[in-house]
C-alpha atoms as a PDB file:
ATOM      1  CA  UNK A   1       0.000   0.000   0.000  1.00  0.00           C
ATOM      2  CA  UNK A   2       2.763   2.436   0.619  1.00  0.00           C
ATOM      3  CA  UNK A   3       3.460   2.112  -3.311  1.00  0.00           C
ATOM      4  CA  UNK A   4      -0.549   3.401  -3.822  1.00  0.00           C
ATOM      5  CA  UNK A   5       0.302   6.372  -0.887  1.00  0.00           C
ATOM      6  CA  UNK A   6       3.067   7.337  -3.172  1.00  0.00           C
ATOM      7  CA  UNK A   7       1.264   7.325  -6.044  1.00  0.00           C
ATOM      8  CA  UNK A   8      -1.446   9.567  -4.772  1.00  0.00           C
ATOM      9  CA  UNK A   9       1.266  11.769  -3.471  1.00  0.00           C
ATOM     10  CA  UNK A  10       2.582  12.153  -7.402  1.00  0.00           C
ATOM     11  CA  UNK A  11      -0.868  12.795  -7.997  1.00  0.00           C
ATOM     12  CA  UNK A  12      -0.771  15.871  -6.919  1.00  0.00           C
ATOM     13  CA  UNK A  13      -1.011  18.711  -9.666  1.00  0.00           C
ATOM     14  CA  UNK A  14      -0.781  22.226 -10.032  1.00  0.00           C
ATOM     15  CA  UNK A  15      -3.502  21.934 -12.225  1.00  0.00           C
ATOM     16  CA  UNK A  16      -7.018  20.766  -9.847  1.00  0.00           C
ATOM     17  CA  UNK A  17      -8.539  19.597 -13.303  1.00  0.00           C
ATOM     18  CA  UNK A  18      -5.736  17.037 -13.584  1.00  0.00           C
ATOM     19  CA  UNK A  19      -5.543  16.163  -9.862  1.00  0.00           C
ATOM     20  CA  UNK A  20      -9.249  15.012 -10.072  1.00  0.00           C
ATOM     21  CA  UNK A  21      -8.811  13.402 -12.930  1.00  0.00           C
ATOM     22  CA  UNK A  22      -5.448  11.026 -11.944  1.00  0.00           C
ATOM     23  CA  UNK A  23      -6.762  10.214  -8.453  1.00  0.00           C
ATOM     24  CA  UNK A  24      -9.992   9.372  -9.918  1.00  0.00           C
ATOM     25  CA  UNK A  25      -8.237   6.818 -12.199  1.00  0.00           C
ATOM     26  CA  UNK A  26      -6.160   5.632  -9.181  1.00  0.00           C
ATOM     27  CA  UNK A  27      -8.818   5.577  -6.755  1.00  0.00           C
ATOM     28  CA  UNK A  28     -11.145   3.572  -8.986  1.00  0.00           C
ATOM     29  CA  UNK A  29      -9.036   1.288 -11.606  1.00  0.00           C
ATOM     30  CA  UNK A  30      -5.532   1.544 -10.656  1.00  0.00           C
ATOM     31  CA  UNK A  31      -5.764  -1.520  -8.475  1.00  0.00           C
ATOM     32  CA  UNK A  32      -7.178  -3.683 -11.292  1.00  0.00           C
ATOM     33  CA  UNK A  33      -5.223  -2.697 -14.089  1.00  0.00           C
ATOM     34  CA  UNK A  34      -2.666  -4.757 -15.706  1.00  0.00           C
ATOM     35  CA  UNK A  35       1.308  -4.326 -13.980  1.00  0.00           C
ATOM     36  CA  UNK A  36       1.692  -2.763 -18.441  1.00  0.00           C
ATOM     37  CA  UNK A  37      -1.361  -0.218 -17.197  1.00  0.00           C
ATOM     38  CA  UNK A  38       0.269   0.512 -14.186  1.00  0.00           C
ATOM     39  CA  UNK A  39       3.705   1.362 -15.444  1.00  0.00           C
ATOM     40  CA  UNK A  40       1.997   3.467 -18.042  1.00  0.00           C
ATOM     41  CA  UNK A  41       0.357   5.328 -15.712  1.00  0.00           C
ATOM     42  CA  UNK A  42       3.768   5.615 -13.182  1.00  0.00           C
ATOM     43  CA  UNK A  43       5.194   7.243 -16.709  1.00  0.00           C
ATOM     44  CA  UNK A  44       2.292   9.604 -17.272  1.00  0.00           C
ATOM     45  CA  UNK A  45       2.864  11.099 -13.367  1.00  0.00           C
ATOM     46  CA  UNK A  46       6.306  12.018 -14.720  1.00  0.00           C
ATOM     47  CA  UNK A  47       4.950  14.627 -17.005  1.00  0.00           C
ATOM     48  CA  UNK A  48       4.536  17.963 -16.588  1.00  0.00           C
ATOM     49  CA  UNK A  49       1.346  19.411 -15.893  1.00  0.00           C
ATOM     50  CA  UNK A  50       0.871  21.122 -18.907  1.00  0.00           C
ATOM     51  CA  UNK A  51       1.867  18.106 -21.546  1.00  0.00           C
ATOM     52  CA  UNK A  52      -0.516  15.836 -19.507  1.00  0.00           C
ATOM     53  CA  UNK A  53      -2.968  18.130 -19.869  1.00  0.00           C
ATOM     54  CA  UNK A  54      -2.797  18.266 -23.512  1.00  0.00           C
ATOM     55  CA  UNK A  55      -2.612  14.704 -24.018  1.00  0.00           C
ATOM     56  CA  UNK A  56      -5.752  14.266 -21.409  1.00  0.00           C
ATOM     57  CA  UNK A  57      -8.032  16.675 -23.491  1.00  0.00           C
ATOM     58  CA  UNK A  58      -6.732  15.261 -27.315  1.00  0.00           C
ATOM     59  CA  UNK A  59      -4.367  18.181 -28.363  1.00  0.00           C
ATOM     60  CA  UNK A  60      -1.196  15.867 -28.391  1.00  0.00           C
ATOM     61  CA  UNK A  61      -0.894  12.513 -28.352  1.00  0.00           C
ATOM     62  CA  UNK A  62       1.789  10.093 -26.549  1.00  0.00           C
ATOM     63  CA  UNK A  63       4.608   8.167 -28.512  1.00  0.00           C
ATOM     64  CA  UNK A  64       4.635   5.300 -26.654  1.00  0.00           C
ATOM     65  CA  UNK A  65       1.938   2.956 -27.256  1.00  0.00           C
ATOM     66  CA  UNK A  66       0.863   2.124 -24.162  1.00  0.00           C
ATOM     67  CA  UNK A  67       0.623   5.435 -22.601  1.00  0.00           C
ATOM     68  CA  UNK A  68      -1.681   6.475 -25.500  1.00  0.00           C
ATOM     69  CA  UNK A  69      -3.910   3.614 -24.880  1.00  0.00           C
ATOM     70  CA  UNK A  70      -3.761   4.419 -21.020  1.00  0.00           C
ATOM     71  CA  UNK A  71      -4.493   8.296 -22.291  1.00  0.00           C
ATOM     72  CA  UNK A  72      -7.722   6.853 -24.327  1.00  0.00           C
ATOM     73  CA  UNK A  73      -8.719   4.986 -21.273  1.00  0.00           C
ATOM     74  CA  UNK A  74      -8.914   8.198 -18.869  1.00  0.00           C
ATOM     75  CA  UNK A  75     -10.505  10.254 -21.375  1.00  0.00           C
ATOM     76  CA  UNK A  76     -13.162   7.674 -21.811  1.00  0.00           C
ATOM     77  CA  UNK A  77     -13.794   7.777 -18.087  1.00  0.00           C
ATOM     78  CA  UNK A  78     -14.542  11.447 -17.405  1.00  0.00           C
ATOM     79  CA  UNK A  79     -18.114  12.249 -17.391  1.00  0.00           C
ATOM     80  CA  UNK A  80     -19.709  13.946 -20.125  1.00  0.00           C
ATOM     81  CA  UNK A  81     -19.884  17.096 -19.207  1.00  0.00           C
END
């Protein structure tokens, strides 16, 4: 568990929008993704704010393959809104 604490730590944002939006992910499918899903998502925490934020709303898109796909997957879980 002190791996998820950490986690929740990174997080943190100086951007709310994106705060809500990671621990969301974490809170609700972190746990049952696969260990690929997970080390995409460890990758996407390394970002800054503002090129997560582009690749979260579809103005940029990730090289590596399994970030996009982990990219799609958020953006699919935000409600409409």
């Amino acid at each position: 568990m002190k791996d998820f604490d950490l986690l929740k730590w990174r997080c943190r944002r100086g951007m709310k929008e994106l705060e809500v939006i990671l621990i969301r992910y974490l809170e609700q499918h972190y746990t049952q993704a696969s260990a690929m899903e997970q080390q995409a998502f460890a990758r996407l925490l390394e970002l800054a704010d503002i090129e997560l934020y582009a690749y979260l709303v579809g103005q940029q898109s990730p090289a590596a393959e399994e970030v996009l796909a982990l990219v799609k997957k958020i953006r699919q879980l935000q409600p409409a809104g």
